[in-house]
Protein backbone atom coordinates (compact mmCIF):
# COMPACT_ATOMS: atom_id res chain seq x y z
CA UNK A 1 19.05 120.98 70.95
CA UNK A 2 21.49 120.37 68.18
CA UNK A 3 22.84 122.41 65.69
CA UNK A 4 26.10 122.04 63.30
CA UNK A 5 28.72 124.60 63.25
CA UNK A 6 32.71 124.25 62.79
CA UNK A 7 33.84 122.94 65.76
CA UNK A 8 37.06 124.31 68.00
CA UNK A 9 40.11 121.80 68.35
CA UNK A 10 39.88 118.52 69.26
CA UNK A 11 41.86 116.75 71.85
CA UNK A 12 43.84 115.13 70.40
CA UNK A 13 46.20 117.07 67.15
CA UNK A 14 44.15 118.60 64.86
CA UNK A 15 40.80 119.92 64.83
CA UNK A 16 38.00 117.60 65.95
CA UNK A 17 35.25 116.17 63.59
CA UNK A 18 32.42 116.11 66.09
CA UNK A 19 32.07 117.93 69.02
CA UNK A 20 29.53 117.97 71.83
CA UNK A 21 28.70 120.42 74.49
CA UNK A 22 27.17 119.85 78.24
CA UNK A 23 24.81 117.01 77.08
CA UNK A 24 22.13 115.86 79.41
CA UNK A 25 19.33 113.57 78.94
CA UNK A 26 16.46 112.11 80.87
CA UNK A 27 13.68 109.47 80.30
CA UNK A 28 10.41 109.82 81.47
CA UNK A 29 9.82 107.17 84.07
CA UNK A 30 5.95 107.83 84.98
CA UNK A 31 5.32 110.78 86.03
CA UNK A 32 9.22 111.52 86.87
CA UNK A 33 12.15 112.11 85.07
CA UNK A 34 14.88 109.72 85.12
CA UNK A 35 18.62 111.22 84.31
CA UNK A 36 20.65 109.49 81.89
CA UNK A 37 23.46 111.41 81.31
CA UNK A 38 24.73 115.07 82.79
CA UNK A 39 26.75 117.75 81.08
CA UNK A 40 29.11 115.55 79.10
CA UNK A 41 31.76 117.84 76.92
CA UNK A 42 33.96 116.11 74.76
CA UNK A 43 36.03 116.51 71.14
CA UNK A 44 36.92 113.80 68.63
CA UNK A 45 39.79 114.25 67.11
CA UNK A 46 39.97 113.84 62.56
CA UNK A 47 41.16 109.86 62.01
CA UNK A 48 41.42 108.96 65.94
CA UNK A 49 39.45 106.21 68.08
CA UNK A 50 37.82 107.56 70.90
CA UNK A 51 36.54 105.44 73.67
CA UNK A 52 33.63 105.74 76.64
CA UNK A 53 34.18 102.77 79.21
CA UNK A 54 31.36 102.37 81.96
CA UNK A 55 29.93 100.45 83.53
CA UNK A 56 26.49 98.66 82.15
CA UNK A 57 23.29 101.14 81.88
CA UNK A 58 25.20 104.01 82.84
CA UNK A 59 23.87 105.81 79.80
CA UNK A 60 26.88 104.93 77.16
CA UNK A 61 24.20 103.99 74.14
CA UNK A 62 21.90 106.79 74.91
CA UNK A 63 24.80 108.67 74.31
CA UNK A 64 25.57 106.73 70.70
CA UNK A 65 22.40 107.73 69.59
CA UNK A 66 22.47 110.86 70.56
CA UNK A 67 25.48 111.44 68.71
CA UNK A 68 23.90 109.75 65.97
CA UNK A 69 20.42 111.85 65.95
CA UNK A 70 18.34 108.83 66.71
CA UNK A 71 17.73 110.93 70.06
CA UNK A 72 16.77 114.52 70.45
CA UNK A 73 19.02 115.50 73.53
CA UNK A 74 17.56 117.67 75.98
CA UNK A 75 20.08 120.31 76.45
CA UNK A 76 23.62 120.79 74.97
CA UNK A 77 25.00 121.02 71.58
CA UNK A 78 26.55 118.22 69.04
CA UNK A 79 28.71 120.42 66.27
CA UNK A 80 30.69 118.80 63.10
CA UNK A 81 33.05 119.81 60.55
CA UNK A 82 32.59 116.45 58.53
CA UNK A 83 30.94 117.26 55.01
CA UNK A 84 28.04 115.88 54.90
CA UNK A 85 26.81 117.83 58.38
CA UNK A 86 24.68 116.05 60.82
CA UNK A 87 23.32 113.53 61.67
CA UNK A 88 24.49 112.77 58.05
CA UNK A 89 27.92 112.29 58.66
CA UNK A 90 27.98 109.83 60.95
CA UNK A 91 27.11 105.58 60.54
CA UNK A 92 25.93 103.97 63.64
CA UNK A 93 26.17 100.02 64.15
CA UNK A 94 24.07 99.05 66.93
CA UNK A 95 24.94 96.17 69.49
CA UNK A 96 23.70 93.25 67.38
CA UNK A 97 24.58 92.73 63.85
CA UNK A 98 20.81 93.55 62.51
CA UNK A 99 21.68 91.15 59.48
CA UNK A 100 18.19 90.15 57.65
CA UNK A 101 18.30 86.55 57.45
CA UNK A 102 16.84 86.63 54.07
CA UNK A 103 19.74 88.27 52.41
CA UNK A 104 23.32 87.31 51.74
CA UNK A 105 26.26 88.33 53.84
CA UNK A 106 26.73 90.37 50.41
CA UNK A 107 23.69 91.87 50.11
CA UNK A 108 23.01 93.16 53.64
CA UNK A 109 26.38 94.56 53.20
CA UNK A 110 25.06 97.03 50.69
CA UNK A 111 21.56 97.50 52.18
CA UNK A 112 22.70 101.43 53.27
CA UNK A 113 23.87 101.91 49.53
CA UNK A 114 20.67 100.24 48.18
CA UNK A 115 18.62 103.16 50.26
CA UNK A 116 20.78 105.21 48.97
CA UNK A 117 20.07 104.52 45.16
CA UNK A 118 23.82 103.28 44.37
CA UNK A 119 23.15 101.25 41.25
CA UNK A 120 22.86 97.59 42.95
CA UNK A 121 26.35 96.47 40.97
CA UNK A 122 28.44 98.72 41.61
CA UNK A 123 27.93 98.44 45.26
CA UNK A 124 28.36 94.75 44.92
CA UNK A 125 31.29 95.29 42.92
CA UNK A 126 32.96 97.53 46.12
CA UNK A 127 31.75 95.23 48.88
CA UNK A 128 33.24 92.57 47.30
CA UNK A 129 36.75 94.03 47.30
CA UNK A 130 36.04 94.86 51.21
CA UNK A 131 35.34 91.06 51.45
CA UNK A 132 38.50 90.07 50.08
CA UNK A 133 40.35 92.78 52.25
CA UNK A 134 39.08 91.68 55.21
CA UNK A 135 38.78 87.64 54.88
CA UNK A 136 35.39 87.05 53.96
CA UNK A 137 36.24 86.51 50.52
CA UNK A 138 34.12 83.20 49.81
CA UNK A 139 31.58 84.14 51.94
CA UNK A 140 29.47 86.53 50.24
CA UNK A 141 26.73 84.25 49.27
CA UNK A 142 26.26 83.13 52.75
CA UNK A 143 23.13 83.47 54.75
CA UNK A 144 23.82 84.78 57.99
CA UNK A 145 22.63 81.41 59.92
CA UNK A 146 25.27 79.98 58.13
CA UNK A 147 28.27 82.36 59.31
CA UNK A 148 29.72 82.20 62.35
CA UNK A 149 29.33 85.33 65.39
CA UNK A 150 32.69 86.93 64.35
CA UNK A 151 31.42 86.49 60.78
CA UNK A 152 28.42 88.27 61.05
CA UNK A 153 29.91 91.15 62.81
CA UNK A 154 32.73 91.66 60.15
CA UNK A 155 29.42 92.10 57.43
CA UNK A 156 27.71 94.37 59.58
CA UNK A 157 30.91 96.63 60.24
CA UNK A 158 31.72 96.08 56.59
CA UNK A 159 28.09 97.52 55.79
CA UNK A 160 28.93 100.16 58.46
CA UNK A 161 32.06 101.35 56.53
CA UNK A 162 29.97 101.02 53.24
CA UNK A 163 27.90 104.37 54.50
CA UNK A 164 31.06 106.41 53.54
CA UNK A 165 30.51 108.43 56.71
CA UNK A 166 33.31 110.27 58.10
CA UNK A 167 32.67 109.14 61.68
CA UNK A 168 31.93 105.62 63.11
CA UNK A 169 29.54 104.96 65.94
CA UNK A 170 30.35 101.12 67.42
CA UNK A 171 27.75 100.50 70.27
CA UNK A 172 29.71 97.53 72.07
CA UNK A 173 29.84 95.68 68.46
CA UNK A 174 31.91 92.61 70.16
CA UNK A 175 30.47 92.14 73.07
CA UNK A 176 28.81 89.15 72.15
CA UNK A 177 31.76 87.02 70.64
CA UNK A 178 33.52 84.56 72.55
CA UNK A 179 37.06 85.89 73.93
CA UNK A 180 39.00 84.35 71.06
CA UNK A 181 36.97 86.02 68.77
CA UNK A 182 36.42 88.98 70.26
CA UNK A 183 40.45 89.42 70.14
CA UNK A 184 40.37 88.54 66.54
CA UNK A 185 38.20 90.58 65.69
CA UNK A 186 38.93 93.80 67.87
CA UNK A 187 42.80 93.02 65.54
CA UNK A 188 40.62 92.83 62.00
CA UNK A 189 38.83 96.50 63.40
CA UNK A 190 42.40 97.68 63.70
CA UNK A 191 43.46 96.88 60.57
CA UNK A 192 40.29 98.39 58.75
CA UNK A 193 40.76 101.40 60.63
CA UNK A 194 44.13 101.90 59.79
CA UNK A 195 43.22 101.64 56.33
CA UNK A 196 40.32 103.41 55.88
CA UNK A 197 41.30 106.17 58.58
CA UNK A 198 38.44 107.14 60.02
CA UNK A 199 37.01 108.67 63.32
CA UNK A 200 35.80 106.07 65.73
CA UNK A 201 33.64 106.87 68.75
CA UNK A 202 33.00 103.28 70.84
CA UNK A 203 31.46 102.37 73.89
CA UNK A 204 32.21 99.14 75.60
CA UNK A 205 32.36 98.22 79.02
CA UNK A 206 35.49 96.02 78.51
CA UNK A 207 38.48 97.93 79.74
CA UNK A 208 41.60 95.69 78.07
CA UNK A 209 39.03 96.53 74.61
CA UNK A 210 39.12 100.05 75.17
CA UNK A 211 43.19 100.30 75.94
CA UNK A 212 43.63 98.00 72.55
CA UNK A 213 41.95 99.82 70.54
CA UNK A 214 41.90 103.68 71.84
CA UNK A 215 43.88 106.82 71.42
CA UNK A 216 41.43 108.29 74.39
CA UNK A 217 39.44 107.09 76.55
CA UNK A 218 36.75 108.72 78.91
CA UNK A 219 35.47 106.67 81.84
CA UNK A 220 32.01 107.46 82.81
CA UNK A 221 30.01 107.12 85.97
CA UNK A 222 27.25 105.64 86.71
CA UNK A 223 24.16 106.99 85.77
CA UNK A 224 23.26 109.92 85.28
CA UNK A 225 26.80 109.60 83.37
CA UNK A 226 29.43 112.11 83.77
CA UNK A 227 32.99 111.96 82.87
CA UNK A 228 35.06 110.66 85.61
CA UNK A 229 37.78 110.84 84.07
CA UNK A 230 39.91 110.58 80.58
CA UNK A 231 43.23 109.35 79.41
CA UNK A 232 45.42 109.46 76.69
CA UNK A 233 46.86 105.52 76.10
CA UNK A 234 49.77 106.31 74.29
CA UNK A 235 51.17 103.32 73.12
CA UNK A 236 51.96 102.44 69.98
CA UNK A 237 50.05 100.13 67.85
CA UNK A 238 49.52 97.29 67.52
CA UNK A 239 49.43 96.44 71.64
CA UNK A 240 50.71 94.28 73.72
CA UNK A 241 47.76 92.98 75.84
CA UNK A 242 49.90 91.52 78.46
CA UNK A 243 52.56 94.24 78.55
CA UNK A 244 53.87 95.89 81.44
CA UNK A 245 52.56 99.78 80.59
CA UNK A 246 48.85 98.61 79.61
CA UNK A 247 48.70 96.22 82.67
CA UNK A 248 49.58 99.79 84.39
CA UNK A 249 46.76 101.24 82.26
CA UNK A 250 44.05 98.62 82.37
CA UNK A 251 44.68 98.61 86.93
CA UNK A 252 44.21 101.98 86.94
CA UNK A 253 41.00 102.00 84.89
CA UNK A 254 39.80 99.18 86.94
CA UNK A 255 40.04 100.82 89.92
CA UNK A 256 38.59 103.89 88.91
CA UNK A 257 35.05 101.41 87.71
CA UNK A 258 34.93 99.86 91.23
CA UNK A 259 35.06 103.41 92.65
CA UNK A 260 38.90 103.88 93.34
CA UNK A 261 38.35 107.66 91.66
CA UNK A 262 37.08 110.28 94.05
């Protein structure tokens, strides 16, 4: 069941943008029931990056799309106080790009604003100036064959941002770049974020990923997926991967995913 009303604080300062209340979820497997996730409660703070690091198949993109009413949860509650209600208010970029190979980087940049009747220039006139902002300036008449992986995900977040939703659902949107891209990249994501300021809700299974990038992070079981357990990283941004207090961070979180948490 969902249903929108103003949500109670966050946990982070200020009151949250999305909320959600004991969700659980199961699949029908035959003629049983298979549990996906279990009475997961959590907040998302207005203009902060929320993480859930798991392992893989614990349940972390049934969640997504849960949050992103793609999936009808079974029991629980998902609650907003963005504007445009739900499932309205929130943009979900799945794990691969979903670029149509037909189109130019440009135009499958403004593929959301075509659906939603934005006059064709002036939504090329706005993704341009993203392109420029975030080095892809040149590019926009690509196809995506010809653009490389870290390319391709920069238009499809672009396109993401382009939905002028208040809250961002990444489903593991790097994990398919190479590590030198994937740092890149997760730097570019910082930069757009800090810019645009809005509310980020990822899943990855990458734990240095999740300390970059977060101001929480929940760690979830295996499946059915509970929360284990959730941190604040407080440390200022940007982050030094190889410092001393996010190597602290990152072995903690590591142990906790190879079952060091009771």
């Amino acid at each position: 069941m969902t249903r929108e009303i103003e949500a109670p604080n966050g946990d982070d300062t200020g009151p949250a943008v999305l909320s959600a209340r004991d969700l659980s979820h199961a699949f029908s497997a035959g003629a049983r029931r298979l549990p996906v996730i279990e009475r997961i409660s959590f907040d998302v703070a207005s203009e902060s990056w929320l993480t859930f690091l798991g392992p893989s198949g614990c349940g972390k993109t049934t969640l997504l799309r849960i949050l992103a009413g793609l999936i009808q949860v079974d029991v629980g509650t998902v609650t907003t106080r963005s504007r445009l209600g739900l499932p309205f208010g929130t943009a979900y970029l799945p794990q691969s790009d979903t670029l149509l190979p037909w189109r130019t980087a440009l135009d499958n940049a403004i593929l959301a604003q075509e659906i939603a009747g934005i006059r064709r220039s002036e939504s090329r006139e706005e993704a341009r100036r993203l392109f420029e902002q975030f080095g892809l300036g040149g590019f926009e008449s690509r196809y995506p064959m010809q653009l490389s992986g870290g390319m391709r995900q920069r238009v499809a977040i672009i396109r993401t941002f382009l939905e002028h939703r208040d809250i961002l659902l990444l489903d593991e949107p790097l994990g398919s770049l190479d590590p030198l891209t994937r740092f890149s990249v997760q730097d570019w994501l910082l930069d757009v974020w800090s810019q645009l300021r809005k509310s980020i809700v990822l899943v990855t299974h990458d734990v240095e990923e999740a300390l970059v990038l977060s101001d929480r992070v929940h760690l979830l079981s295996g499946r059915p997926a509970t929360i284990r357990r959730s941190i604040d990283v407080g440390l200022e941004r940007p982050r030094d991967r190889s410092g001393h207090e996010l190597a602290d961070q990152k072995r903690a979180l590591l142990e906790s995913l190879m079952g060091g948490l009771p």
